[in-house]
C-alpha atoms as a PDB file:
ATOM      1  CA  UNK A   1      10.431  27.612  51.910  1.00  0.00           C
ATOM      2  CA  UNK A   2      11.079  31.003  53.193  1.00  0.00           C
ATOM      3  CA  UNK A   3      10.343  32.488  56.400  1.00  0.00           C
ATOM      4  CA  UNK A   4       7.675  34.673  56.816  1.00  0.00           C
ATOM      5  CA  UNK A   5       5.901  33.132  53.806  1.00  0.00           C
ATOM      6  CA  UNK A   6       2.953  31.484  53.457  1.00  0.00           C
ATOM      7  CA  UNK A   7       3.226  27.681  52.369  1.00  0.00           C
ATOM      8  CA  UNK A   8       1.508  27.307  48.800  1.00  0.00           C
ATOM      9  CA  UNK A   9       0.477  24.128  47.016  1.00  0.00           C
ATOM     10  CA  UNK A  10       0.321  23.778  43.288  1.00  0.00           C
ATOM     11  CA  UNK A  11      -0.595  20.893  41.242  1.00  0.00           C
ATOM     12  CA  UNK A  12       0.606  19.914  37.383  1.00  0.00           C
ATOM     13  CA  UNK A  13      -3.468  19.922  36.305  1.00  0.00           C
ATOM     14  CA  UNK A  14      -4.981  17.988  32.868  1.00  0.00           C
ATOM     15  CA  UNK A  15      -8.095  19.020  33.882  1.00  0.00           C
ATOM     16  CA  UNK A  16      -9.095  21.112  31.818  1.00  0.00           C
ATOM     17  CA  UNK A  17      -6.607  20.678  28.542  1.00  0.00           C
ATOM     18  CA  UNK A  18      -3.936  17.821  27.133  1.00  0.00           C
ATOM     19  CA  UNK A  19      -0.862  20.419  27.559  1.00  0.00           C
ATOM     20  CA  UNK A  20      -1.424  20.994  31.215  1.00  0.00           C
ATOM     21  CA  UNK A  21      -1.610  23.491  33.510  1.00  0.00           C
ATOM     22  CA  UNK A  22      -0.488  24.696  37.184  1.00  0.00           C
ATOM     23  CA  UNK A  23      -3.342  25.011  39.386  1.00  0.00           C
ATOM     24  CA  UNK A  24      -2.698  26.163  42.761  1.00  0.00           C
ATOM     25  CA  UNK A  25      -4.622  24.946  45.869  1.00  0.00           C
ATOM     26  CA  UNK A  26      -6.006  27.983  48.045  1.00  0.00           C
ATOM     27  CA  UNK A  27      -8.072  25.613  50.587  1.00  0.00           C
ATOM     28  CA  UNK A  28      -7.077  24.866  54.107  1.00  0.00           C
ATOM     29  CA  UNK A  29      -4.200  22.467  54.277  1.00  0.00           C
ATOM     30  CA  UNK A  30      -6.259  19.439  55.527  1.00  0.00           C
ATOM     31  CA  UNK A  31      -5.359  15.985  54.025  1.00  0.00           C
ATOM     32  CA  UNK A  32      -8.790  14.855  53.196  1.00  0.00           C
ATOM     33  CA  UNK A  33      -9.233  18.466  51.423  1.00  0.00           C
ATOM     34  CA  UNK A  34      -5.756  17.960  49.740  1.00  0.00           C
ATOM     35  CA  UNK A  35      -6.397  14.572  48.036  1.00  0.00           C
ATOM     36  CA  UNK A  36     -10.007  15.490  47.389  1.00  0.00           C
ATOM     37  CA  UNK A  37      -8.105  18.530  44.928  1.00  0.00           C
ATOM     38  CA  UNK A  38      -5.297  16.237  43.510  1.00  0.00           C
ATOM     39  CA  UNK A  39      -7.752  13.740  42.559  1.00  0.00           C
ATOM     40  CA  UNK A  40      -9.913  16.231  41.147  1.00  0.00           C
ATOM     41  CA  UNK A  41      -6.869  16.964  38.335  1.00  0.00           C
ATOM     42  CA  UNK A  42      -6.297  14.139  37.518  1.00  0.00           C
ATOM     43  CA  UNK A  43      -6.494  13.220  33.955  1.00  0.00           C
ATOM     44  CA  UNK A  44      -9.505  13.013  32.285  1.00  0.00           C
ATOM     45  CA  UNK A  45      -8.861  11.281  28.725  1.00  0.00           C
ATOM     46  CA  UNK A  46     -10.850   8.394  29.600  1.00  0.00           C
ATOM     47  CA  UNK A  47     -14.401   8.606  27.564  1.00  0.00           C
ATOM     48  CA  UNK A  48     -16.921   8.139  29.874  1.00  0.00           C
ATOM     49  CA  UNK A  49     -19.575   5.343  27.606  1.00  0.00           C
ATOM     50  CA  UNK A  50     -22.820   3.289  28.188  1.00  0.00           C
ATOM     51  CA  UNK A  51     -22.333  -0.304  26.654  1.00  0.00           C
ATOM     52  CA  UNK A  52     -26.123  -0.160  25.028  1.00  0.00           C
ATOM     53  CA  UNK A  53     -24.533   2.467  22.417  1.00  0.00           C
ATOM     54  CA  UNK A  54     -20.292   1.623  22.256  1.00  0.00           C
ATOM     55  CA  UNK A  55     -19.255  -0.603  19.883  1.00  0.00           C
ATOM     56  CA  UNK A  56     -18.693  -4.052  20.859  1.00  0.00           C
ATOM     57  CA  UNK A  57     -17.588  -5.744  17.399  1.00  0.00           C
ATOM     58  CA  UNK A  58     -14.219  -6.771  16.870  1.00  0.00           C
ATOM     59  CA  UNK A  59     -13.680  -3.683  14.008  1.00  0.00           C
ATOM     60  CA  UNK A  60     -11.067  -1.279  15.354  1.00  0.00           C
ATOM     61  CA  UNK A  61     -10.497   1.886  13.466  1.00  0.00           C
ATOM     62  CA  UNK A  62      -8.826   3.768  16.312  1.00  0.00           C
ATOM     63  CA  UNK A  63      -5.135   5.067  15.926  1.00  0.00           C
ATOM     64  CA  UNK A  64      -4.351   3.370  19.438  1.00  0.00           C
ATOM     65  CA  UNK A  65      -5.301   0.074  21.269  1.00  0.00           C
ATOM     66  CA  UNK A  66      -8.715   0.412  22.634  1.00  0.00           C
ATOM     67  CA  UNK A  67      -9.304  -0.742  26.257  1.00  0.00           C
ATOM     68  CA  UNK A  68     -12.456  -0.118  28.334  1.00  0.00           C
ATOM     69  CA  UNK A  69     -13.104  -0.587  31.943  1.00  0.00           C
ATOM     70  CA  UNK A  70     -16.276  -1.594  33.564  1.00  0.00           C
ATOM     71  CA  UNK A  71     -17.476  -0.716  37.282  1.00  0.00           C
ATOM     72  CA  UNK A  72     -19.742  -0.297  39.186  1.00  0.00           C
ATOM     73  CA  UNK A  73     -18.747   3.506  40.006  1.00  0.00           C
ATOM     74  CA  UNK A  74     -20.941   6.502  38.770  1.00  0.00           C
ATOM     75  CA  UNK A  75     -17.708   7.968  37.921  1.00  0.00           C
ATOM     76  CA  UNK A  76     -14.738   7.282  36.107  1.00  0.00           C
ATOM     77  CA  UNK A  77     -12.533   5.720  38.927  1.00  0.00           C
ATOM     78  CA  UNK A  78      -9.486   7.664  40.091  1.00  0.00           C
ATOM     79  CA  UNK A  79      -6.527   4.880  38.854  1.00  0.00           C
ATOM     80  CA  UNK A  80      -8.316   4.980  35.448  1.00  0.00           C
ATOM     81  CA  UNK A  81      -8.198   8.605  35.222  1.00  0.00           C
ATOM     82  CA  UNK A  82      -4.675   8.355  36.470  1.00  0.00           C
ATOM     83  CA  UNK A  83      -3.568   5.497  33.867  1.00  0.00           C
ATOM     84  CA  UNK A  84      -5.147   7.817  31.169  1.00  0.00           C
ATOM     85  CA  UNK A  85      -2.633  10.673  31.487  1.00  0.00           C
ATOM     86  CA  UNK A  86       0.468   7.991  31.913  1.00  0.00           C
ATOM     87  CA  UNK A  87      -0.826   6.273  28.477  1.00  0.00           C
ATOM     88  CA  UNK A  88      -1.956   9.109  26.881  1.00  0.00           C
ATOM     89  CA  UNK A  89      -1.687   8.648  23.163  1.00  0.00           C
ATOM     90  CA  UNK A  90      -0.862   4.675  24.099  1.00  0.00           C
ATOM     91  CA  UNK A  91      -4.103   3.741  24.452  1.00  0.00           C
ATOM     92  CA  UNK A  92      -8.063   4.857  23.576  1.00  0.00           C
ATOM     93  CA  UNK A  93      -9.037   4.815  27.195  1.00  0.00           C
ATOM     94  CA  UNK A  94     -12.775   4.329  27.975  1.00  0.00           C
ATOM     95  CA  UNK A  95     -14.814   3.329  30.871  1.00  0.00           C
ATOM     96  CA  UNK A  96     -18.770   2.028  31.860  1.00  0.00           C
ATOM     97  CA  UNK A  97     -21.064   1.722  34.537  1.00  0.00           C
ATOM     98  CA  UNK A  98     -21.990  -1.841  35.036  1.00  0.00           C
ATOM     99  CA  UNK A  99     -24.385  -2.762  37.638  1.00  0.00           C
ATOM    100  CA  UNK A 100     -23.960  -6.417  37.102  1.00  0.00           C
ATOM    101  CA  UNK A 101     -22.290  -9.322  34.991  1.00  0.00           C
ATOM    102  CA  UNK A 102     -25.365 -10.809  33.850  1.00  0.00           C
ATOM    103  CA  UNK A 103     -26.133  -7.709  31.984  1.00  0.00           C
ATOM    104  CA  UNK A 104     -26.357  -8.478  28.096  1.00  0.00           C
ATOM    105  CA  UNK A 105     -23.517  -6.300  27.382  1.00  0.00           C
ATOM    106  CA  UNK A 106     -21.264  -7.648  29.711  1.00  0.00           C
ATOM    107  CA  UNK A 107     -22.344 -10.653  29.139  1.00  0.00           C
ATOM    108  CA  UNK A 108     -21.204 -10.098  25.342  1.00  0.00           C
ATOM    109  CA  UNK A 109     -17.973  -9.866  25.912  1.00  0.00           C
ATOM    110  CA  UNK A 110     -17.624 -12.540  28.213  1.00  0.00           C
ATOM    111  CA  UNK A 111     -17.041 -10.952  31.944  1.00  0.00           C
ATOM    112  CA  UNK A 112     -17.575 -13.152  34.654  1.00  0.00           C
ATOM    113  CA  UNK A 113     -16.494 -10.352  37.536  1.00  0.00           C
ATOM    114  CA  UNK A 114     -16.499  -6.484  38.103  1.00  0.00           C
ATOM    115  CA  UNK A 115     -14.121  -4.327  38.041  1.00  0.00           C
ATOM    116  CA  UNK A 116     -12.520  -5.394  34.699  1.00  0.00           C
ATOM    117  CA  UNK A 117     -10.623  -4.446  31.465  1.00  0.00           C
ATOM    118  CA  UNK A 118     -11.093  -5.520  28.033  1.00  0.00           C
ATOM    119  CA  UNK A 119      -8.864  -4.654  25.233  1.00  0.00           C
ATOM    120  CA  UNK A 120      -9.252  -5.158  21.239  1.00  0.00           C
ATOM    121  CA  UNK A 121      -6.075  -6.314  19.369  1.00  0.00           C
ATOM    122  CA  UNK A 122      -5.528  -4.417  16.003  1.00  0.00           C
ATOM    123  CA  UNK A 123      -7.058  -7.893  14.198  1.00  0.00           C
ATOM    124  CA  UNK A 124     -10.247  -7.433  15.707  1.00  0.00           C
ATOM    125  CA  UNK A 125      -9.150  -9.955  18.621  1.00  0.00           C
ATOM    126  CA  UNK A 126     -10.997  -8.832  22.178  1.00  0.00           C
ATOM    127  CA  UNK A 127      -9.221 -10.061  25.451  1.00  0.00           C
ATOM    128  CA  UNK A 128     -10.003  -9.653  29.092  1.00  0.00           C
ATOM    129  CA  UNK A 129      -7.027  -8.411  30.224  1.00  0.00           C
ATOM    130  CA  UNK A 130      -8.132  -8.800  34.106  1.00  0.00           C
ATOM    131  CA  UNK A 131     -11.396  -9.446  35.996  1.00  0.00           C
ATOM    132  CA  UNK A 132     -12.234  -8.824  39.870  1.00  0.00           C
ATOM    133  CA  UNK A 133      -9.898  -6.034  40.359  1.00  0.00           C
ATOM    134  CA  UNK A 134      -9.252  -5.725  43.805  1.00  0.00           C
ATOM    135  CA  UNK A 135      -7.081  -2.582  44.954  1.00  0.00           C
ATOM    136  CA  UNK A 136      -5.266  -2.315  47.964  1.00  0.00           C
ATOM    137  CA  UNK A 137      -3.925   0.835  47.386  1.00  0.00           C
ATOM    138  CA  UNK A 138      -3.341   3.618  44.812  1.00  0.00           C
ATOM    139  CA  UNK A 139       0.511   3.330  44.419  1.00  0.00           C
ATOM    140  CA  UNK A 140      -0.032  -0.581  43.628  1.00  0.00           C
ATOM    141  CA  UNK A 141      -2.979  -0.744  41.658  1.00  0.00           C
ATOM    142  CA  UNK A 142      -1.532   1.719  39.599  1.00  0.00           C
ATOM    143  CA  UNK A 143       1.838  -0.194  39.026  1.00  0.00           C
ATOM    144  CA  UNK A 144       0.154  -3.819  38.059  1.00  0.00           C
ATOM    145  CA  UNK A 145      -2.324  -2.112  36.064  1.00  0.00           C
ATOM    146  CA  UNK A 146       0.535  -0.711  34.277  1.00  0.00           C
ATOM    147  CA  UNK A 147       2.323  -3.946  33.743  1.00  0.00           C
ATOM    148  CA  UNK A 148      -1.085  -4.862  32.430  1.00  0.00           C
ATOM    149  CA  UNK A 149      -0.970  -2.242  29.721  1.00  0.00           C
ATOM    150  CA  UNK A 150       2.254  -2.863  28.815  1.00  0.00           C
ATOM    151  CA  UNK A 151       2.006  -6.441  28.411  1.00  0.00           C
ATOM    152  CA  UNK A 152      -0.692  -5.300  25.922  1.00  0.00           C
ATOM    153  CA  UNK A 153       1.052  -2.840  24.465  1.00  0.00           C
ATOM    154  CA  UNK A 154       3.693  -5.088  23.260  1.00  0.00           C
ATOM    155  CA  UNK A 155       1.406  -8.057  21.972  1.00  0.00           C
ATOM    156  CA  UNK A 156      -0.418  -5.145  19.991  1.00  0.00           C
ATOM    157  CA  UNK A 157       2.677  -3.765  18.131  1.00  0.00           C
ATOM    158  CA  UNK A 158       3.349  -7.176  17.195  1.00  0.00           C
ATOM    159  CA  UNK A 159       0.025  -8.765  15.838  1.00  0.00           C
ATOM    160  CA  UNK A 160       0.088  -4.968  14.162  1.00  0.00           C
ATOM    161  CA  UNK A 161       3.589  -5.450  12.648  1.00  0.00           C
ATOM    162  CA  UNK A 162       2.303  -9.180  11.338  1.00  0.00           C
ATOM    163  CA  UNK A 163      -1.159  -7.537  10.056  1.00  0.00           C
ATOM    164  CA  UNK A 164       1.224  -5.263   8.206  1.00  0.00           C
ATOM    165  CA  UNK A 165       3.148  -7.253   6.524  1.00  0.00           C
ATOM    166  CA  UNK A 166       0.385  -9.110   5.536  1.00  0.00           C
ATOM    167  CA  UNK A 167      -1.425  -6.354   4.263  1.00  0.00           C
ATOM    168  CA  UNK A 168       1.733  -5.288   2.091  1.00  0.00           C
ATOM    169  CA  UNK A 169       1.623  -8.950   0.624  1.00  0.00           C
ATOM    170  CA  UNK A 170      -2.170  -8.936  -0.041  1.00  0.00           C
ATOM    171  CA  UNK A 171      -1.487  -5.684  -1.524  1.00  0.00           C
ATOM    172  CA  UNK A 172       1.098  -6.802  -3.868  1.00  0.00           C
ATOM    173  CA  UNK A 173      -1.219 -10.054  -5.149  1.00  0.00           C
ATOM    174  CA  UNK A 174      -4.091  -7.309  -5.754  1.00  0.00           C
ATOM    175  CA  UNK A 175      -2.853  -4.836  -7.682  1.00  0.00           C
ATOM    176  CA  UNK A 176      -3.861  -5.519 -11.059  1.00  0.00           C
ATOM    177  CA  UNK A 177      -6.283  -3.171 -11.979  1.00  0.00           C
ATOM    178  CA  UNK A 178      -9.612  -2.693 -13.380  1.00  0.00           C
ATOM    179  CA  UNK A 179     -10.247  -2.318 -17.229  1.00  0.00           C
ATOM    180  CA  UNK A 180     -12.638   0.858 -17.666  1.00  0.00           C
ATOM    181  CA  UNK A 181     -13.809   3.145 -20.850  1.00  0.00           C
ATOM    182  CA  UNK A 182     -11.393   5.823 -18.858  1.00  0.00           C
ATOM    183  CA  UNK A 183      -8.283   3.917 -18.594  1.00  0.00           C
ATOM    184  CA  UNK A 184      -8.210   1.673 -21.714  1.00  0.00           C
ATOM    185  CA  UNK A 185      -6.328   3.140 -23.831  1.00  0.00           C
ATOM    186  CA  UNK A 186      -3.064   2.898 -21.466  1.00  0.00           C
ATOM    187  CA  UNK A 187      -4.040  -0.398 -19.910  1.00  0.00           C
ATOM    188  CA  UNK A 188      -5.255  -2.143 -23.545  1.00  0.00           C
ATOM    189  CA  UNK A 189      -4.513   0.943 -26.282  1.00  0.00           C
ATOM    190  CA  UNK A 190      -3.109  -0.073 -29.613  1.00  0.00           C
ATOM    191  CA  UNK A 191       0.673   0.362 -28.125  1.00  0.00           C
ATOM    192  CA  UNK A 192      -0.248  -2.523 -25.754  1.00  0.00           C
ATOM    193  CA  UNK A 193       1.216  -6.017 -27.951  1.00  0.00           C
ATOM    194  CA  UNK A 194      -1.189  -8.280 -25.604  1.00  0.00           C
ATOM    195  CA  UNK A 195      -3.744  -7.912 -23.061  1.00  0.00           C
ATOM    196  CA  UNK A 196      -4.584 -10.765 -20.249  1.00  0.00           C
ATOM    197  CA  UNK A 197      -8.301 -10.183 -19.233  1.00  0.00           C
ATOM    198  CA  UNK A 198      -9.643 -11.633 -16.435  1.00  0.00           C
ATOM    199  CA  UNK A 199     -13.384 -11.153 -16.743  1.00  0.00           C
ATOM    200  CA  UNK A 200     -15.797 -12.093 -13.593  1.00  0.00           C
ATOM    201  CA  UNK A 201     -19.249 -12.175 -12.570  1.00  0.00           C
ATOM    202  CA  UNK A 202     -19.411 -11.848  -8.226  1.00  0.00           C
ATOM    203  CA  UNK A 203     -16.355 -10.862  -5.976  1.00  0.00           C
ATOM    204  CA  UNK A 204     -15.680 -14.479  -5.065  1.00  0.00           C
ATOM    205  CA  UNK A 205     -15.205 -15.421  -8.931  1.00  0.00           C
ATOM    206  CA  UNK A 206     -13.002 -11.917  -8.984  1.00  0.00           C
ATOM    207  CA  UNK A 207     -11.130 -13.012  -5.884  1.00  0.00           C
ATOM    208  CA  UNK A 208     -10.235 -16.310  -7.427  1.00  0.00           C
ATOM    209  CA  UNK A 209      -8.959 -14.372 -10.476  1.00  0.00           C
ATOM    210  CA  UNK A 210      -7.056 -11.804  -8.896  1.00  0.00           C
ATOM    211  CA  UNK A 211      -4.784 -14.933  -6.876  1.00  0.00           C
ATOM    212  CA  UNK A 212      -4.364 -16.810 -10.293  1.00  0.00           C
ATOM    213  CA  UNK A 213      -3.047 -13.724 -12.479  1.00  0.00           C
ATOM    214  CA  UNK A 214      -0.976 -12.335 -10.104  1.00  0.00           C
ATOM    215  CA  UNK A 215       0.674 -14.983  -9.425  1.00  0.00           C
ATOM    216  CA  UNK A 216       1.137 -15.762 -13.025  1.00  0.00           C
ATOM    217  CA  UNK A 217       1.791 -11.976 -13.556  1.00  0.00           C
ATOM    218  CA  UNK A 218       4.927 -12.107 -11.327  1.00  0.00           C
ATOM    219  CA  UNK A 219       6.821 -14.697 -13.185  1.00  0.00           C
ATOM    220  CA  UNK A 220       7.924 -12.643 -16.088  1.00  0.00           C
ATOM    221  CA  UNK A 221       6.774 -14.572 -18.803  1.00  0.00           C
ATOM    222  CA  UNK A 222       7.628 -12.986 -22.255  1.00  0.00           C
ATOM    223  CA  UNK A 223       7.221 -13.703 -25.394  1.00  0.00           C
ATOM    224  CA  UNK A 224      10.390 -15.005 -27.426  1.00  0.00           C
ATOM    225  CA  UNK A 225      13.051 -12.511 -28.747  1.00  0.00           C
ATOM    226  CA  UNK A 226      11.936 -11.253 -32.435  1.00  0.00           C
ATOM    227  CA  UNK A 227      14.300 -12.530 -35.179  1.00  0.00           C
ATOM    228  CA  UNK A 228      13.736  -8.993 -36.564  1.00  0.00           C
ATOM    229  CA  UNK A 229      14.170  -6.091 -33.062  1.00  0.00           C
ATOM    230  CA  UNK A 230      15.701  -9.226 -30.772  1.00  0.00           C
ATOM    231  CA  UNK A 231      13.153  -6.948 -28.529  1.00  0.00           C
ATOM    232  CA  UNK A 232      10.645  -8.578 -25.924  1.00  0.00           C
ATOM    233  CA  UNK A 233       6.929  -7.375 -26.032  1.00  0.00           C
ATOM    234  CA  UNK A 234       5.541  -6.690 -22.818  1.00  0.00           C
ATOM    235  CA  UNK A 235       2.162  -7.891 -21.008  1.00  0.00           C
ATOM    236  CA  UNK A 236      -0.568  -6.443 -19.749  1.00  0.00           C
ATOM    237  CA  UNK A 237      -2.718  -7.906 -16.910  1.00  0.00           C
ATOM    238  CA  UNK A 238      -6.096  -6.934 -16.439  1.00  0.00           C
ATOM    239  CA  UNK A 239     -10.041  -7.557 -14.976  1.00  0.00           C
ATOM    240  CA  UNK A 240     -13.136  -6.217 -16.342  1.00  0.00           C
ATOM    241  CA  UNK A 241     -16.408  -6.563 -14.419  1.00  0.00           C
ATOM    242  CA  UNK A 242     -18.244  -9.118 -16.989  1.00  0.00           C
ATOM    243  CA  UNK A 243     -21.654  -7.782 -15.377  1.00  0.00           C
ATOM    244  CA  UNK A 244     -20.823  -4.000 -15.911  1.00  0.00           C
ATOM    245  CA  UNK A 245     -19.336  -4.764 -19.712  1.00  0.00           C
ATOM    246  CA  UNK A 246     -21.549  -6.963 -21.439  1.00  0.00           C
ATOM    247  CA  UNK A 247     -20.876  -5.402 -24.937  1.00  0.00           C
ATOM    248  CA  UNK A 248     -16.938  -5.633 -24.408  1.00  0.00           C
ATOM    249  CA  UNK A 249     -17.210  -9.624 -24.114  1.00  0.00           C
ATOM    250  CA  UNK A 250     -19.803  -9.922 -27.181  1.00  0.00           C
ATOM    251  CA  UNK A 251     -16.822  -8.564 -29.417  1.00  0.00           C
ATOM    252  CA  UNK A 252     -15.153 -12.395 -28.537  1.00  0.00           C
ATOM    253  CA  UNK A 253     -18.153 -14.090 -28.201  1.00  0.00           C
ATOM    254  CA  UNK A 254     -21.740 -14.294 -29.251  1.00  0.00           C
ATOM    255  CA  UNK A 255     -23.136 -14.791 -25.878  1.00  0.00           C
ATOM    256  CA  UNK A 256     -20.611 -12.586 -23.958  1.00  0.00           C
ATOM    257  CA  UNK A 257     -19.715 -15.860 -22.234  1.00  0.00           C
ATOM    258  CA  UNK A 258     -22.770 -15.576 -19.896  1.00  0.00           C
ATOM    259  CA  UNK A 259     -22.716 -19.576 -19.147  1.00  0.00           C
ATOM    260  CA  UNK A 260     -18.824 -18.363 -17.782  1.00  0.00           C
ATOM    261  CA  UNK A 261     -18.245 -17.227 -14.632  1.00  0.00           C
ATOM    262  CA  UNK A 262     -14.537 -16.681 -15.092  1.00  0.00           C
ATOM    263  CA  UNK A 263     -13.729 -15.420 -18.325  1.00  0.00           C
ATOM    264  CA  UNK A 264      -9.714 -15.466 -19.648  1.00  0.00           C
ATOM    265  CA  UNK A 265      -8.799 -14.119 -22.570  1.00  0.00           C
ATOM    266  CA  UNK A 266      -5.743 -12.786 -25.075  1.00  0.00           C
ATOM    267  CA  UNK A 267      -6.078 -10.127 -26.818  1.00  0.00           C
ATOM    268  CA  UNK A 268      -4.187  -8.151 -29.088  1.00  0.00           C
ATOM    269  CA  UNK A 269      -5.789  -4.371 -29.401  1.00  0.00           C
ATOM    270  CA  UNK A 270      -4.044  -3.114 -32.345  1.00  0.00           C
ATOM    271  CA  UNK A 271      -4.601  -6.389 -34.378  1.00  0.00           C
ATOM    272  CA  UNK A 272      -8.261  -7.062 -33.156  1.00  0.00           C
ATOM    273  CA  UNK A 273      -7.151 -10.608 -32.360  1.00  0.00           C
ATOM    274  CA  UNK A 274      -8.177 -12.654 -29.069  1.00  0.00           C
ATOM    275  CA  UNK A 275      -7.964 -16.204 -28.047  1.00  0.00           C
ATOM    276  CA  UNK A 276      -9.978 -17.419 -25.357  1.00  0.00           C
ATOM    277  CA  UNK A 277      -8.560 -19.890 -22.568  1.00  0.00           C
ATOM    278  CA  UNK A 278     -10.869 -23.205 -22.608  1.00  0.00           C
ATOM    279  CA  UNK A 279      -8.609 -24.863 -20.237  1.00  0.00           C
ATOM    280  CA  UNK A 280      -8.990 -25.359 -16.161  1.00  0.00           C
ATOM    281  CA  UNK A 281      -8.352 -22.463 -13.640  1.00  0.00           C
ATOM    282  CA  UNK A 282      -5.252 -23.320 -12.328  1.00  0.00           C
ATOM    283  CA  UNK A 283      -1.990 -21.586 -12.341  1.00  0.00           C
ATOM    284  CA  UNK A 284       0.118 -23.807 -14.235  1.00  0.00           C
ATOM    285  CA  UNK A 285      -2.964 -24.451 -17.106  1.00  0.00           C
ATOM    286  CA  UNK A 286      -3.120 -20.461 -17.335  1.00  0.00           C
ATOM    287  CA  UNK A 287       1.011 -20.061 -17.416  1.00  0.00           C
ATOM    288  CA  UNK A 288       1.006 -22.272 -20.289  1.00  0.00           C
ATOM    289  CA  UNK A 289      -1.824 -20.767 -21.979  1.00  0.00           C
ATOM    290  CA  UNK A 290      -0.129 -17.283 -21.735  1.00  0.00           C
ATOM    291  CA  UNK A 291       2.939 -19.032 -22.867  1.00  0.00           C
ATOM    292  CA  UNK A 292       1.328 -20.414 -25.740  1.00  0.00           C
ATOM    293  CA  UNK A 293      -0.080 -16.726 -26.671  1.00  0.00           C
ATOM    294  CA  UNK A 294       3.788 -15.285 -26.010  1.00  0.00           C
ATOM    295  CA  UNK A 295       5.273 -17.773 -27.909  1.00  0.00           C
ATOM    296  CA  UNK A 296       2.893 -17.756 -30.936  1.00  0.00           C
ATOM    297  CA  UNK A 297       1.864 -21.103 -30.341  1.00  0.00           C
ATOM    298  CA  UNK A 298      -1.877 -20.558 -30.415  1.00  0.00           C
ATOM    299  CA  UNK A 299      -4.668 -19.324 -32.959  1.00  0.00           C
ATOM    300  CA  UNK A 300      -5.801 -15.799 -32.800  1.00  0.00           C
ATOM    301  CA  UNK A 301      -9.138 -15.164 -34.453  1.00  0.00           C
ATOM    302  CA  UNK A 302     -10.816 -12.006 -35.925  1.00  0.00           C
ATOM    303  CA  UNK A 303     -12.984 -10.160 -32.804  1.00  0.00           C
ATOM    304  CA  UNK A 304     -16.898 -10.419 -33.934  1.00  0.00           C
ATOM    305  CA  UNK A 305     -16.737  -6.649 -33.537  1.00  0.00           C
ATOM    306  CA  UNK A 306     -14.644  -3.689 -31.699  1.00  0.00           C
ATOM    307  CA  UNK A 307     -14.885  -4.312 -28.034  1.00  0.00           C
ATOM    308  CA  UNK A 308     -16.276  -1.620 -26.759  1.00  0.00           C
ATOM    309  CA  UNK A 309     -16.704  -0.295 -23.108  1.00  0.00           C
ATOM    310  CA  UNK A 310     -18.932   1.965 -21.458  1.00  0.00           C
END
């Protein structure tokens, strides 16, 4: 303050951008005036929705937790407005006109009283996080609603840090690849000793597959040290669509197995010898059959023809 000057109010505005500006206030200095222009910048990084056309499934695709409020205002309440600038990049902030809770959206996901907030968990989980709002004032609301979030906040980064590492191990069981025309020759070429292929028929049957070999993959079998090199041949583990490569599985068999729906088989590229596993699907049948193959304890026979892939 300085005498003789005039007293000027200026607000921090994210009206009209994320960075913020200052806005000053150049109305009378009345109090009902005064909050009408405060409220007026307050945030605005809540998206305003209608529940007939926002997504109500459990998918979440969003970089932050998603929560939504519904009212019964025309407008996107003040504390909402004002929790979207404190969480801002916390939280995907969006809010709805509800008239009623026997409306079928809000019936969907389960309110039973207005105001409330929903949030979605990174797993697709949806939780009410509080119903019947009541607000005494803007200073309190503000400060349980933010104990709200927070509580949410933490329960997220922790089913997210769980989905993760499941993820990374789901990842690790699936990463045996695909046999194609374009990637043969390093996945099955002449320079490969043996190739494990898992052939398959539906995603299920592939699915089934995919558990089995990589579990078997990751226990290092090898074949015995030769007499000759004392060296140890390596493996490789792959699938190959059986619907997509009919002619590559009538080089083994007449038929190209089509009574199968799981199809294992040895085979060594640069001798054109297989041998096809008659045994169950089960991890330990399969280990010994590729121990068998390793260990030269099983009959190769002559391929019908040169598989061949399209």
């Amino acid at each position: 303050m300085h005498p003789g000057r005039a007293l000027r109010l200026f607000v921090y505005s994210y009206k009209r951008n994320e960075k913020g500006t200052l806005e000053e206030y150049k109305g009378d200095l009345v109090a009902k005036n005064v909050k009408t222009f405060c409220q007026d910048h307050l945030p605005r990084f809540s998206r305003r929705v209608s529940l007939n056309h926002f997504d109500l499934s459990s998918t979440n695709l969003e970089k932050y937790p998603r929560v939504i409020l519904l009212s019964t205002k025309k407008d996107t309440p003040v504390i909402w407005r004002a929790l979207s600038g404190l969480y801002y990049r916390r939280f995907s902030f969006y809010d709805a006109e509800v008239h009623d809770v026997s409306e079928p959206a809000a019936k969907q996901l389960g309110v039973d009283a207005l105001p409330a907030i929903i949030g979605w968990l990174p797993n697709g989980e949806r939780h009410i996080l509080k119903s019947g709002i009541s607000v005494k004032d803007l200073k309190s609301a503000i400060k349980d609603l933010s104990l709200l979030l927070d509580s949410f906040e933490k329960k997220n980064k922790k089913v997210a840090s769980s989905q993760a590492s499941k993820n990374q191990k789901d990842s690790a069981q699936r990463k045996l690849p695909l046999l194609t025309a374009s990637n043969s020759d390093a996945l099955c070429g002449d320079k490969t000793p043996v190739c494990i292929i898992g052939a398959f028929r539906s995603s299920r049957d592939r699915e089934k597959l995919e558990s089995l070999l990589s579990k078997v993959s990751q226990k290092s079998l090898t074949r015995r040290p030769n007499v000759a090199s004392g060296s140890r041949d390596s493996v490789s583990y792959i699938f190959l669509d059986a619907t997509k490569q009919p002619l590559f599985l009538c080089a083994f068999d007449k038929s190209g197995y089509k009574s199968s729906d799981n199809i294992l088989v040895a085979f060594k590229p640069r001798k054109g010898k297989f041998a096809a596993f008659s045994g169950d699907m089960t991890v330990e049948e399969v280990e010994k059959f590729i121990s068998s193959v390793l260990n030269g304890d099983i009959q190769f026979t002559k391929t019908r023809q040169k598989p061949v892939l399209k």
